[in-house]
Protein backbone atom coordinates (compact mmCIF):
# COMPACT_ATOMS: atom_id res chain seq x y z
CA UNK A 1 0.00 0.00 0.00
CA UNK A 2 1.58 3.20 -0.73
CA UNK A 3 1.35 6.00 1.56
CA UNK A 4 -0.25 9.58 0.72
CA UNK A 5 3.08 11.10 0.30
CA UNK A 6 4.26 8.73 -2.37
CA UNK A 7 0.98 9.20 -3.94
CA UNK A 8 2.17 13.03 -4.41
CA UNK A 9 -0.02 14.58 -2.02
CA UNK A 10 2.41 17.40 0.10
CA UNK A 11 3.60 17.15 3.00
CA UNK A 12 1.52 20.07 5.05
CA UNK A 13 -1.58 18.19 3.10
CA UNK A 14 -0.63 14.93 4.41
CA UNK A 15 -0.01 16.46 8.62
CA UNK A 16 -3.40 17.69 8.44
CA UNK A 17 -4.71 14.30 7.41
CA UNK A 18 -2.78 12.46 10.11
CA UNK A 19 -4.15 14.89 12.19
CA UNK A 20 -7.93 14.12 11.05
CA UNK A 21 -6.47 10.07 12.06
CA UNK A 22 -6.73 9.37 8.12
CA UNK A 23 -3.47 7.86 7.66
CA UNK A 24 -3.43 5.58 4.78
CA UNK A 25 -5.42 5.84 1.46
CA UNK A 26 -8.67 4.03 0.67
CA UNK A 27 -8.72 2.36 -2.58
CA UNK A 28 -10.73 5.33 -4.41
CA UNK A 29 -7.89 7.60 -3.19
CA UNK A 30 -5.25 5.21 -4.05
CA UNK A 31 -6.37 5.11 -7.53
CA UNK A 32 -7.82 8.70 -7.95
CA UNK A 33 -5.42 11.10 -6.64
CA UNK A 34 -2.33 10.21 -8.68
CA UNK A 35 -4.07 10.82 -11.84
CA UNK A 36 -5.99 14.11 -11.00
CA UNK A 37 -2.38 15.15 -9.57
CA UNK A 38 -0.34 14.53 -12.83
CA UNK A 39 -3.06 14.54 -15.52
CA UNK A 40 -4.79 17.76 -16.48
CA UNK A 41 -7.78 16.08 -17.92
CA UNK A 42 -11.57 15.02 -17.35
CA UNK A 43 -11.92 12.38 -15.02
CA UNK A 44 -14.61 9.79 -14.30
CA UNK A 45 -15.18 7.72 -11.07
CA UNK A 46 -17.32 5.22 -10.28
CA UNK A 47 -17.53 4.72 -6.45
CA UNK A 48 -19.97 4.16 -3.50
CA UNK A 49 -20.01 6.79 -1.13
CA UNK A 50 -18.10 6.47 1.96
CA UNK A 51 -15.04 5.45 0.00
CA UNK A 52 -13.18 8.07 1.15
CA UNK A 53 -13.82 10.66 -2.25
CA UNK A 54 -14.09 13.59 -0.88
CA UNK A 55 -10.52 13.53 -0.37
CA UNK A 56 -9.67 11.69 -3.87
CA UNK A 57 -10.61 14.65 -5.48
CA UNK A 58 -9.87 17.06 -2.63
CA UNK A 59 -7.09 16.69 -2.24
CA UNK A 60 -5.81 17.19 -5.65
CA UNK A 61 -8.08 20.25 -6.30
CA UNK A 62 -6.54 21.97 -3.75
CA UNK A 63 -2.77 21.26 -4.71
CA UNK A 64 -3.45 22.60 -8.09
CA UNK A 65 -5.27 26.09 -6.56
CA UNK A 66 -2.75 28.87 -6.66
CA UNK A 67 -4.12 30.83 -3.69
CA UNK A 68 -2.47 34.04 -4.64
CA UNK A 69 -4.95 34.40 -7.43
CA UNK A 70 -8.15 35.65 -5.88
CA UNK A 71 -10.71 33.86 -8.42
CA UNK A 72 -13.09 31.02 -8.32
CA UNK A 73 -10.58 28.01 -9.51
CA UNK A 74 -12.46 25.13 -8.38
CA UNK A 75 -16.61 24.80 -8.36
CA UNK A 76 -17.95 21.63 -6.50
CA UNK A 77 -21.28 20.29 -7.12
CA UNK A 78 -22.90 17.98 -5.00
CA UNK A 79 -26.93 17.15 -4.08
CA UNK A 80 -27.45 18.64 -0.99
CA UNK A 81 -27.44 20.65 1.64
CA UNK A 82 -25.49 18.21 4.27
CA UNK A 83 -23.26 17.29 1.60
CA UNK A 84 -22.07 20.52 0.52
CA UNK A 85 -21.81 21.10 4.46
CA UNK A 86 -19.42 18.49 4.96
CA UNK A 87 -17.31 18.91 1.45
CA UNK A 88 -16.35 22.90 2.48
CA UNK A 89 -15.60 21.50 6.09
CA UNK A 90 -13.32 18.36 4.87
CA UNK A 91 -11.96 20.90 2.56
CA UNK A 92 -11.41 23.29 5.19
CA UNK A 93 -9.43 20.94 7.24
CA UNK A 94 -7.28 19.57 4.46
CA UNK A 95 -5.61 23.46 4.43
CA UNK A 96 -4.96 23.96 8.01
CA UNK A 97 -1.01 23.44 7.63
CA UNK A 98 -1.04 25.37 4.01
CA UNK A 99 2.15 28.39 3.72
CA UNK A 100 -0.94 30.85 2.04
CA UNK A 101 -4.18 30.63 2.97
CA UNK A 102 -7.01 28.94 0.42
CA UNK A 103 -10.65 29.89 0.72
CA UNK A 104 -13.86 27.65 0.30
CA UNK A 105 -17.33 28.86 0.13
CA UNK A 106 -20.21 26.92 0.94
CA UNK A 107 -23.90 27.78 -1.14
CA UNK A 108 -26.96 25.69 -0.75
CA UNK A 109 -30.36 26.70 -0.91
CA UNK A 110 -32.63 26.94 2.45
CA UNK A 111 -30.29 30.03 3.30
CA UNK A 112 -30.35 34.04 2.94
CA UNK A 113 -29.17 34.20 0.06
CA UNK A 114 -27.90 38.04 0.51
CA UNK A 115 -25.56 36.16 2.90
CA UNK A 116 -24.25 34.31 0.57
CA UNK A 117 -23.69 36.56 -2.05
CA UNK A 118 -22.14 38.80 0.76
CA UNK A 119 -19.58 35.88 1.60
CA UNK A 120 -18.48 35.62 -2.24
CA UNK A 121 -17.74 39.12 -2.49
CA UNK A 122 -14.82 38.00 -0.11
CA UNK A 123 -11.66 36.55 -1.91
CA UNK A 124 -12.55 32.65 -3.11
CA UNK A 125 -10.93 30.24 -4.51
CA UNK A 126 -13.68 27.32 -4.36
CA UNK A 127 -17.50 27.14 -4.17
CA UNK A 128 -19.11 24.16 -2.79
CA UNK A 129 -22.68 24.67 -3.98
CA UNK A 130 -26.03 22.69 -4.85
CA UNK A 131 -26.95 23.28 -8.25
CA UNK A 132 -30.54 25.28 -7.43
CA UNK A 133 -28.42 27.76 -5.94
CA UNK A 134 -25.97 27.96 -7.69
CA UNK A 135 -28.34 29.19 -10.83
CA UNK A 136 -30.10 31.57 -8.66
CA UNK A 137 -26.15 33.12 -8.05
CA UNK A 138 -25.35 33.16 -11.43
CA UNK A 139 -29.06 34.95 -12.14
CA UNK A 140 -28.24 37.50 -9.76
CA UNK A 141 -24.58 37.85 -11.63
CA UNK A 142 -23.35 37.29 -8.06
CA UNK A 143 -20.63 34.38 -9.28
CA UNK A 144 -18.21 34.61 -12.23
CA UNK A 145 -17.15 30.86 -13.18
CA UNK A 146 -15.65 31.78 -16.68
CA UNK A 147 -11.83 31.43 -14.80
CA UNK A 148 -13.12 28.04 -13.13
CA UNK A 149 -10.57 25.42 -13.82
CA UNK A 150 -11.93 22.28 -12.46
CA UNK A 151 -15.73 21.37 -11.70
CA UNK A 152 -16.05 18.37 -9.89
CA UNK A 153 -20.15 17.07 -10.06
CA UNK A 154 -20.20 15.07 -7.03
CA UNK A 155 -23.03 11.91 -6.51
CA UNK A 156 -23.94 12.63 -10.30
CA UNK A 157 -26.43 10.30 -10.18
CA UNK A 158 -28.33 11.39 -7.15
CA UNK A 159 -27.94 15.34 -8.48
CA UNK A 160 -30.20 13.89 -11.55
CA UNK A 161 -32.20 11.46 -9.46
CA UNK A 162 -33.23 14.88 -7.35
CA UNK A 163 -34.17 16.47 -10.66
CA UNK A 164 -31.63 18.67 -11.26
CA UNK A 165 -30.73 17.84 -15.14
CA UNK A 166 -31.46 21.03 -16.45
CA UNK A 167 -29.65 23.39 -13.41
CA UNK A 168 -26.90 20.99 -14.16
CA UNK A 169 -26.98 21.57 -18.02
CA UNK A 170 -27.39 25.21 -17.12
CA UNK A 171 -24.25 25.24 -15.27
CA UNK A 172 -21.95 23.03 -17.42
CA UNK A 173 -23.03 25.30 -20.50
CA UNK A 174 -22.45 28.49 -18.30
CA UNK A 175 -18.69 27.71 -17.22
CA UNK A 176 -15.65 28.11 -19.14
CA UNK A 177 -15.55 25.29 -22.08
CA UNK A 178 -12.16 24.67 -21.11
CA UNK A 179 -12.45 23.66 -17.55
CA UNK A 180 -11.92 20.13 -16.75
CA UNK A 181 -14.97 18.00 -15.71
CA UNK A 182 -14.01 15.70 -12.69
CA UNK A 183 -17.48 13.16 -12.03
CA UNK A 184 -18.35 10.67 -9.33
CA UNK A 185 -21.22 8.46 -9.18
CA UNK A 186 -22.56 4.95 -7.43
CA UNK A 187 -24.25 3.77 -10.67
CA UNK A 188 -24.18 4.93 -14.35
CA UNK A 189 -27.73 5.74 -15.21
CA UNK A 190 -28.20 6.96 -18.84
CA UNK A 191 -28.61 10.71 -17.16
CA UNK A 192 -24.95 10.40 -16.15
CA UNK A 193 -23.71 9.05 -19.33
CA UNK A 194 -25.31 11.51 -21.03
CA UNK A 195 -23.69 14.32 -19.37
CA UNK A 196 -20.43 12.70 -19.45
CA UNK A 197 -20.82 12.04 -23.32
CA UNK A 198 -21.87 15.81 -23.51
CA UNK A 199 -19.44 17.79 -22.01
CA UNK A 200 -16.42 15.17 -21.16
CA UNK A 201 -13.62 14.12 -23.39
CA UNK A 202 -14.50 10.55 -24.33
CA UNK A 203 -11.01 9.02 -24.22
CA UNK A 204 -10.54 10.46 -20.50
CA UNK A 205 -9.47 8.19 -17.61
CA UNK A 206 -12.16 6.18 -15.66
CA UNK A 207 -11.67 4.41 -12.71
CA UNK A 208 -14.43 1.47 -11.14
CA UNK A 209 -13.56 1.13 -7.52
CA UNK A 210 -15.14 -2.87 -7.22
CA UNK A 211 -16.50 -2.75 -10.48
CA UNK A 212 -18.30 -5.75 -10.20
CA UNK A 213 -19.94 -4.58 -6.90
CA UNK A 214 -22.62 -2.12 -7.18
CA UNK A 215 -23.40 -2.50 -3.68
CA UNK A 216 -20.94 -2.08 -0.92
CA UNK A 217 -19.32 -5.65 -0.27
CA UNK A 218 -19.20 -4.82 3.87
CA UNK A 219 -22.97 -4.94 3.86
CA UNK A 220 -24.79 -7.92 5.00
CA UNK A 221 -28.38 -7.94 2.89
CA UNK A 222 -31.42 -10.18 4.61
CA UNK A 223 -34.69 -10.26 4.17
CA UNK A 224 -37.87 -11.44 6.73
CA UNK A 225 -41.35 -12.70 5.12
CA UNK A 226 -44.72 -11.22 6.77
CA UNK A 227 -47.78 -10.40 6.41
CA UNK A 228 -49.50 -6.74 5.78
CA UNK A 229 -51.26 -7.46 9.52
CA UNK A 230 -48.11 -8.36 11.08
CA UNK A 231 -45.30 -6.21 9.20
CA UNK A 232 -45.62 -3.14 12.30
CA UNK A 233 -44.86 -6.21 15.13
CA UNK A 234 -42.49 -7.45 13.18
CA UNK A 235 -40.46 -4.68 12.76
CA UNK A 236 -41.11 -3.88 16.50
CA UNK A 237 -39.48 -7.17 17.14
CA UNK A 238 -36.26 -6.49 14.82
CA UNK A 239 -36.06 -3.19 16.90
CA UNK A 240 -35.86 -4.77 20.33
CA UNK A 241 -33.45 -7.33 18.92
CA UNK A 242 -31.40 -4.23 17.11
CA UNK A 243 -30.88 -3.05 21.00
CA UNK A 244 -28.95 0.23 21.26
CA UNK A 245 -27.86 -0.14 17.65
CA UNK A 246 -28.62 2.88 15.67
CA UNK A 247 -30.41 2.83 12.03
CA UNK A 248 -32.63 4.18 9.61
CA UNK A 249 -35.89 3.17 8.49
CA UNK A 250 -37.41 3.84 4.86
CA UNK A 251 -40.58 4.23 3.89
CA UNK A 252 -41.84 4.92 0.25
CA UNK A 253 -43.89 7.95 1.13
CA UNK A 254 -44.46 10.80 2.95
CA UNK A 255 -47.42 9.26 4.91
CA UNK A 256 -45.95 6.06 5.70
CA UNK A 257 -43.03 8.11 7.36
CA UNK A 258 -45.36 10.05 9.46
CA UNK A 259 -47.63 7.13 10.43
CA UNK A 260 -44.75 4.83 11.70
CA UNK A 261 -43.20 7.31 13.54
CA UNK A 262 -46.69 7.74 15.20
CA UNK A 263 -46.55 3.87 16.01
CA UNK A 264 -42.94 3.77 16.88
CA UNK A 265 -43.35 6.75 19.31
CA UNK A 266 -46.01 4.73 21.17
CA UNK A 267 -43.71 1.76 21.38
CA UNK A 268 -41.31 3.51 23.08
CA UNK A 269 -39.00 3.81 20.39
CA UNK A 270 -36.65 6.98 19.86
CA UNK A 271 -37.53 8.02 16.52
CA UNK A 272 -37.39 11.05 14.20
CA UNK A 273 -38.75 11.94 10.43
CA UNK A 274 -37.54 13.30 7.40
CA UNK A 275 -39.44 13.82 4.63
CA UNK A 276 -40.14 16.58 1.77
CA UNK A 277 -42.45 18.70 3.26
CA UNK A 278 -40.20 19.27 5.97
CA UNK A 279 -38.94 23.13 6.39
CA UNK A 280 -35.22 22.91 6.04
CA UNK A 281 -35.04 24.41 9.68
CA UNK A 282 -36.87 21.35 11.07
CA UNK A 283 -34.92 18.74 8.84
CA UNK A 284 -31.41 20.18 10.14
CA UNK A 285 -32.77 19.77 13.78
CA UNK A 286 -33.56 16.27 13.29
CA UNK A 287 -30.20 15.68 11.46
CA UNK A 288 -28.25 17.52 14.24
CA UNK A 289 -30.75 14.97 17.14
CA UNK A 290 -29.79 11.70 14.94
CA UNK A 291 -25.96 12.84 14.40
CA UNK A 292 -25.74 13.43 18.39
CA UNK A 293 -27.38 10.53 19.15
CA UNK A 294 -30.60 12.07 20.93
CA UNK A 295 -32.22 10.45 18.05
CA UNK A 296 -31.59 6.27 17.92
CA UNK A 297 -33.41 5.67 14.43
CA UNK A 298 -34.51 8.32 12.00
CA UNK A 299 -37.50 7.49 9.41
CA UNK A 300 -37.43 8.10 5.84
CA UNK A 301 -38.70 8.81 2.28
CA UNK A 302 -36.23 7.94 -0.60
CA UNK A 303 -35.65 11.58 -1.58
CA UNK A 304 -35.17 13.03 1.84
CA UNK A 305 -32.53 10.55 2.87
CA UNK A 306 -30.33 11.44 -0.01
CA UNK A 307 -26.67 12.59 0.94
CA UNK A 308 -26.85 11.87 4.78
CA UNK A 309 -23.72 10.67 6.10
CA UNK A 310 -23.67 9.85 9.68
CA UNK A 311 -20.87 7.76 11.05
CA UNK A 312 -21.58 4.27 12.45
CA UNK A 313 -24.92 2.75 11.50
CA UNK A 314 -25.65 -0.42 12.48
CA UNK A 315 -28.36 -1.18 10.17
CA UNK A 316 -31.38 -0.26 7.33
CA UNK A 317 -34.28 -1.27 7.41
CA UNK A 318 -36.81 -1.12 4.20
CA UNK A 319 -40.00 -1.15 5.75
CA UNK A 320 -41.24 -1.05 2.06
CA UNK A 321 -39.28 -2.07 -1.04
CA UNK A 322 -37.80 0.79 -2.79
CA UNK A 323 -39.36 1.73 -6.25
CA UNK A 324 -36.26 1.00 -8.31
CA UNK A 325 -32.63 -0.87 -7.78
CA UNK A 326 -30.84 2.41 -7.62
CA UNK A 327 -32.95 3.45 -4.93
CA UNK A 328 -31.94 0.37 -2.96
CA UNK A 329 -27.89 0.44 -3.52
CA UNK A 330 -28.43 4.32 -2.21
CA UNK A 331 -30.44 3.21 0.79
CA UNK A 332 -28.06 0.45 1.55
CA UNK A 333 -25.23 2.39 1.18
CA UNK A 334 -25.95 4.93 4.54
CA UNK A 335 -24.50 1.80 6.49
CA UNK A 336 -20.73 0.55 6.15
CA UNK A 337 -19.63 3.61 5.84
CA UNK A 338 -15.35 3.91 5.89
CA UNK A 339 -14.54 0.31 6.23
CA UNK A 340 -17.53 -0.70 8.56
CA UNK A 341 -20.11 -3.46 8.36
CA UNK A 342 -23.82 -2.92 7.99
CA UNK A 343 -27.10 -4.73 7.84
CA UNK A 344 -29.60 -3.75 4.97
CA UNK A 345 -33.18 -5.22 6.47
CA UNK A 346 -35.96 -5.87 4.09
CA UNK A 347 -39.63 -6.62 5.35
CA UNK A 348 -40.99 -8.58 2.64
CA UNK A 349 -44.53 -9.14 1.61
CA UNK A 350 -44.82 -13.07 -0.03
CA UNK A 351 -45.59 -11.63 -3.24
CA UNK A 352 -42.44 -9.59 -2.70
CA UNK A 353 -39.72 -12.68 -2.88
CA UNK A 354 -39.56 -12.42 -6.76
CA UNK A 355 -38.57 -8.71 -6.23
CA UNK A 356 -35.42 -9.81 -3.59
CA UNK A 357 -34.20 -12.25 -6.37
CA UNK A 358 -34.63 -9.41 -8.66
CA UNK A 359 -32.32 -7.48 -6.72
CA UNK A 360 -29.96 -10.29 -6.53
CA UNK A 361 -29.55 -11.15 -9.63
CA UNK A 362 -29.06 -7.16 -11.02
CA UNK A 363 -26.79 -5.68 -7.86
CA UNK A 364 -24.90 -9.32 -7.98
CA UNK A 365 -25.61 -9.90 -3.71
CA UNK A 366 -27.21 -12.26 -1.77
CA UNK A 367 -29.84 -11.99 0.55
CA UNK A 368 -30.13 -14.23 3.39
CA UNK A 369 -33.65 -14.86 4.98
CA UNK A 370 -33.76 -13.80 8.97
């Protein structure tokens, strides 16, 4: 295994990481961060998240900033809110031992915007921003990207899977033509490919982190038959068993969420909701409950759950099937995050078995019956 240093990272870059206890590279990073260090070029990579790719292409990005340039050099895209959160602070850390001093912006909707258009007015050399923002920034003429070098589209596939094609169309058309496209994505949907065949150089490097995987190989998939009458005990019963263990629950609408929290309050349970109707003010205070453990198992829709990161879950649990396969590698991939093992819990229906071979068969796992 080589170490960060030989992989040409610098050395102040590589004291902050020990520092943040992340002291040799993942696979992603091993096989990322050369390239986007000694290549100027598009870049495609196929990885789960919680591989460790925020610093695969961080890392890099920052290395090839030259901070005493006071433009926008680097423009990060990514789905959401908490995401874009957590990029500018990983970011943020990477720099702490840096000679001259670089500057990250974070803009994501569900904020004052005059804020934010305050904050760019300082010197700054990268934006971390969803894409709905972003467009209402460039609107305003409040961002200049025409001197953006790199623009790294982060979780591709969930961007389009939120609906974001044409803000992200917007965008890539907007920017310099020159600037170098850096993508990540779980799966390859035709959305992706389609951007990638639109605005990437064809020839340009692509790396598949467990290319035959789709689905994280530390997760443990299982399934348990019941009946429409008896699914609520029996997830009460997985609960108990689950203990202390924390998790998420998903549900397939916005009802179902709020219903089975209802019933899972009653039990006893410590539960929490997220789902779209939610004002951003109440979804951060559940996110901040469930991150600080006043929260032991949040509930939630498909959509709502996209981009949450929150370190050690035990388990998932799909109190309904999700509508498509995508769907499920996202919602199995909140657990094993970083090198961890996870459960991924389905509560099957008997006309649902056909569906869990489905799933096998397509993601290449194997479900074992509880």
């Amino acid at each position: 295994m080589q170490t960060f240093l030989e992989l040409g990272v610098r050395k102040t870059m590589v004291q902050a990481l020990k520092e943040l206890k992340i002291i040799n590279p993942t696979p992603v990073q091993e096989k990322v961060i050369p390239t986007l260090l000694q290549e100027n070029t598009d870049f495609v990579g196929l990885a789960q998240t919680g591989t460790g790719k925020t610093a695969a292409y961080g890392l890099p990005l920052l290395q090839k900033i030259n901070p005493s340039y006071p433009e926008v050099q680097v423009l990060v895209l990514s789905p959401t809110r908490e995401l874009v959160q957590q990029i500018k602070k990983q970011l943020f850390k990477f720099t702490k031992y840096e000679t001259e001093k670089i500057f990250v912006e974070a803009v994501f909707g569900g904020e004052k915007i005059d804020i934010q258009i305050k904050n760019l007015q300082r010197t700054t050399h990268v934006i971390v921003a969803t894409p709905g923002r972003l467009i209402d920034l460039i609107n305003r003429d409040a961002v200049d990207l025409q001197k953006v070098k790199t623009i790294v589209l982060d979780e591709a596939d969930e961007m389009l899977s939120m609906g974001f094609k044409e803000e992200l169309n917007s965008i890539l058309r907007y920017t310099n033509k020159q600037s170098k496209k850096w993508l990540f994505s779980a799966t390859m949907p035709e959305a992706v490919q389609r951007i990638i065949k639109n605005y990437m150089n064809p020839n340009c490097p692509k790396v598949e982190i467990n290319k035959e995987r789709l689905v994280n190989a530390n997760i443990t998939h299982q399934y348990i038959k019941t009946t429409l009458k008896e699914k609520l005990d029996t997830l009460v019963a997985l609960l108990e068993r689950k203990g202390e263990e924390r998790g998420i629950i998903f549900c397939k609408t916005k009802a179902g969420v709020q219903s089975l929290v209802e019933k899972l309050n009653e039990e006893g349970f410590s539960v929490g909701a997220l789902e779209g109707n939610m004002q951003q003010r109440d979804r951060e205070k559940v996110m901040r409950a469930f991150k600080n453990e006043r929260l032991q198992i949040l509930i939630s829709t498909d959509v709502s759950a996209r981009g949450i990161d929150v370190q050690d879950l035990a388990y998932i649990i799909h109190y309904q099937l999700p509508e498509n396969d995508e769907y499920y590698t996202h919602r199995s991939g909140r657990t094993a995050r970083a090198g961890k093992k996870g459960y991924s819990i389905a509560l099957i229906l008997p006309n649902e078995l056909e569906r869990i071979n489905a799933l096998q068969k397509t993601l290449n796992i194997s479900f074992k019956a509880l």
